[in-house]
Protein backbone atom coordinates (compact mmCIF):
# COMPACT_ATOMS: atom_id res chain seq x y z
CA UNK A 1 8.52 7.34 12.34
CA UNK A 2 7.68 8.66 16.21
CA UNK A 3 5.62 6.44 17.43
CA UNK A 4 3.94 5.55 21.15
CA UNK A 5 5.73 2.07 22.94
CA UNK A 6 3.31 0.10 23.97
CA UNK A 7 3.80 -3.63 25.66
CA UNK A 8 1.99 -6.53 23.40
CA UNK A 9 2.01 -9.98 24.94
CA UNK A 10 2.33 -12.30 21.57
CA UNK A 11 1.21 -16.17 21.42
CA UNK A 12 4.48 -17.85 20.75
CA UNK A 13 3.83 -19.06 17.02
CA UNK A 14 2.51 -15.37 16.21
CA UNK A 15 6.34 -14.16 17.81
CA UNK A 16 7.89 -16.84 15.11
CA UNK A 17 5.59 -16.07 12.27
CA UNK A 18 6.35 -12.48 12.59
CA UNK A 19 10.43 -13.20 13.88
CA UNK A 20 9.90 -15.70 10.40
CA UNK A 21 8.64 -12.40 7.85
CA UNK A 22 11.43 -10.74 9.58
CA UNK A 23 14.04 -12.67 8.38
CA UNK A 24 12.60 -12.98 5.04
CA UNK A 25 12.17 -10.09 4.28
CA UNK A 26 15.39 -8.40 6.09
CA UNK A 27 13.39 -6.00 7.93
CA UNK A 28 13.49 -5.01 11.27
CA UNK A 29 10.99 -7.05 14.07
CA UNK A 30 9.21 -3.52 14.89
CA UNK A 31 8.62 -2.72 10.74
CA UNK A 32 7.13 -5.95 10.14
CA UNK A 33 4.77 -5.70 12.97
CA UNK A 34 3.65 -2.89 12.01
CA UNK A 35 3.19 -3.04 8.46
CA UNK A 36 0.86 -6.21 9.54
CA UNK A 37 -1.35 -3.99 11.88
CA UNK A 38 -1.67 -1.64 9.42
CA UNK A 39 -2.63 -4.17 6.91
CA UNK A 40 -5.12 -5.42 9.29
CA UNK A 41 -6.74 -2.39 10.22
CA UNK A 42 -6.95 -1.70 6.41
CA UNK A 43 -8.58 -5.29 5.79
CA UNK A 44 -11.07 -4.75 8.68
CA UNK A 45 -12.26 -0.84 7.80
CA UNK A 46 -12.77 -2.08 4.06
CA UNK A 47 -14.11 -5.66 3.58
CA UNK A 48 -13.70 -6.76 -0.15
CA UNK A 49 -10.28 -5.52 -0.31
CA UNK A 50 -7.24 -7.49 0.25
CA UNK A 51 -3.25 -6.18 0.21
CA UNK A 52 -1.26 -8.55 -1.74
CA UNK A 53 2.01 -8.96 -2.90
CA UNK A 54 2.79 -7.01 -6.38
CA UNK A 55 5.83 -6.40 -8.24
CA UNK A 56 5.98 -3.10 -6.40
CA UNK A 57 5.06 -4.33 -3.26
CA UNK A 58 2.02 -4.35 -1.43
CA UNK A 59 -0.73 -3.31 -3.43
CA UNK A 60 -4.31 -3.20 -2.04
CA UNK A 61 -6.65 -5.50 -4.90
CA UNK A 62 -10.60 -6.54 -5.29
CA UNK A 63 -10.84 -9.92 -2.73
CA UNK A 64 -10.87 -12.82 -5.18
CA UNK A 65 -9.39 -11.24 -8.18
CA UNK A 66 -5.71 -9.47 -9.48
CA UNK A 67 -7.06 -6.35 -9.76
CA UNK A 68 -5.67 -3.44 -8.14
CA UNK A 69 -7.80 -0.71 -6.41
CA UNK A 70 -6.16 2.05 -8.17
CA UNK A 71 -7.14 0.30 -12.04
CA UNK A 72 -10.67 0.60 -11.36
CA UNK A 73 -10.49 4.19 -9.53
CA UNK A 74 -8.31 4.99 -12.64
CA UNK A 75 -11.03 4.14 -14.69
CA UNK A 76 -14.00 5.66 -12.08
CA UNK A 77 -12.60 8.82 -12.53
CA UNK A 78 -12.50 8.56 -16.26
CA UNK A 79 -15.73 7.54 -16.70
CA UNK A 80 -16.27 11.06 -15.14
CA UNK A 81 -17.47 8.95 -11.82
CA UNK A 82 -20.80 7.25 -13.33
CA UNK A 83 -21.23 3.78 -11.09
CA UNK A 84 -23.13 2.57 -14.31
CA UNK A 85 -20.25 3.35 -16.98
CA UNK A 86 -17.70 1.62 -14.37
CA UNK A 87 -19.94 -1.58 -14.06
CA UNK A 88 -19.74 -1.64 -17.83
CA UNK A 89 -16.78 -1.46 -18.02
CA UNK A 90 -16.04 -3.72 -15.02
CA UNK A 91 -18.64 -6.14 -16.20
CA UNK A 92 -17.27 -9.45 -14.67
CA UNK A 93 -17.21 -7.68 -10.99
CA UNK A 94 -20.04 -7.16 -9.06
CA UNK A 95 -21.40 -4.16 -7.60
CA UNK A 96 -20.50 -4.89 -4.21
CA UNK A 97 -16.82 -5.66 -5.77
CA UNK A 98 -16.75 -1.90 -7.00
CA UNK A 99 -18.08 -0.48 -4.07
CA UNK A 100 -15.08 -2.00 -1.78
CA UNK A 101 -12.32 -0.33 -4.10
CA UNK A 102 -14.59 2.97 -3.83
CA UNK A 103 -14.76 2.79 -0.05
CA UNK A 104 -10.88 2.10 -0.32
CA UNK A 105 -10.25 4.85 -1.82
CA UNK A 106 -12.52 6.85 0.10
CA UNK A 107 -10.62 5.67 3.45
CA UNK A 108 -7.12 6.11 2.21
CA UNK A 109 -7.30 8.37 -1.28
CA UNK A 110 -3.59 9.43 -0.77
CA UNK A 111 -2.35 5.60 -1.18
CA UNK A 112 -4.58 5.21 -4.68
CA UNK A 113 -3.78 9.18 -5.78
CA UNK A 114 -0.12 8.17 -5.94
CA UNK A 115 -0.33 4.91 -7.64
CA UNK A 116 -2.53 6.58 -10.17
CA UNK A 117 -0.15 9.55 -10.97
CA UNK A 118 2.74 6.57 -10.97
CA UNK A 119 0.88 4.38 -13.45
CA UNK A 120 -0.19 7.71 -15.59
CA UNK A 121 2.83 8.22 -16.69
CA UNK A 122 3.35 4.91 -18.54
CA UNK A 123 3.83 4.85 -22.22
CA UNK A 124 4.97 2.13 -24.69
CA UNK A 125 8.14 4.66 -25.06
CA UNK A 126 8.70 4.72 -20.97
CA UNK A 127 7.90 0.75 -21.26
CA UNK A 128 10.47 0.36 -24.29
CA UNK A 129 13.20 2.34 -22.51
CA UNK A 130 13.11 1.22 -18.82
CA UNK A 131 11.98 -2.81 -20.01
CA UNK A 132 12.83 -3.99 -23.57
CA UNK A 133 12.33 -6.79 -22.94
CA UNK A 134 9.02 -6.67 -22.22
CA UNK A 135 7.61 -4.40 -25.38
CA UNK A 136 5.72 -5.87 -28.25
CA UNK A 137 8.07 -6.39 -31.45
């Protein structure tokens, strides 16, 4: 990715926290950095949400619970987009809860879109074939 250089003076335990991901990870100083802006910039426009860890990486969820952005706009848009059917359905969240995965989505649909068309495409047959371990007997 082009990008603009730009000189960042870091306190010395951000540097190691950062040098630390690095090294975890096996990424590049320059990638980690700025996956973390992004993530903060992302956290900051959209209060509520939180990116967490997932078994496909990063995943942006409700704050406070394992639920993933795309599940309830998944749902939002089957419920032909009626904020009453979606609390229903989403009973234990609260409205304000809903609203931050809507405003996600609203700031960055393109992210949700594809993790919707990914997780569309799931069937107990897909499950069975690519995880047989993991289907019901």
């Amino acid at each position: 990715m082009a990008g603009i250089q730009k000189s960042l003076r870091l306190p010395p335990e951000t540097l190691r926290e950062i040098e630390q991901l690095a090294k975890e990870t096996g990424r590049d100083f320059s990638g980690v950095t700025l996956d973390l802006l992004s993530e903060a910039i992302k956290t900051r426009r959209c209060p509520g949400i939180v990116l967490a860890e997932g078994v496909n990486g990063r995943r942006a969820k409700v704050a406070g619970t394992g639920i993933e952005v795309w599940e309830i706009l998944a749902n939002y848009q089957r419920l032909n987009q009626d904020f009453n059917r979606l609390k229903k359905a989403f009973h234990w969240l609260t409205p304000d809860q809903l609203r931050a995965a809507l405003g996600y989505y609203a700031a960055y649909p393109e992210e949700i879109d594809e993790l919707i068309d990914r997780n569309r495409d799931w069937t107990i047959q897909t499950l069975k074939k690519r995880h047989p371990l993991m289907t019901p007997l």
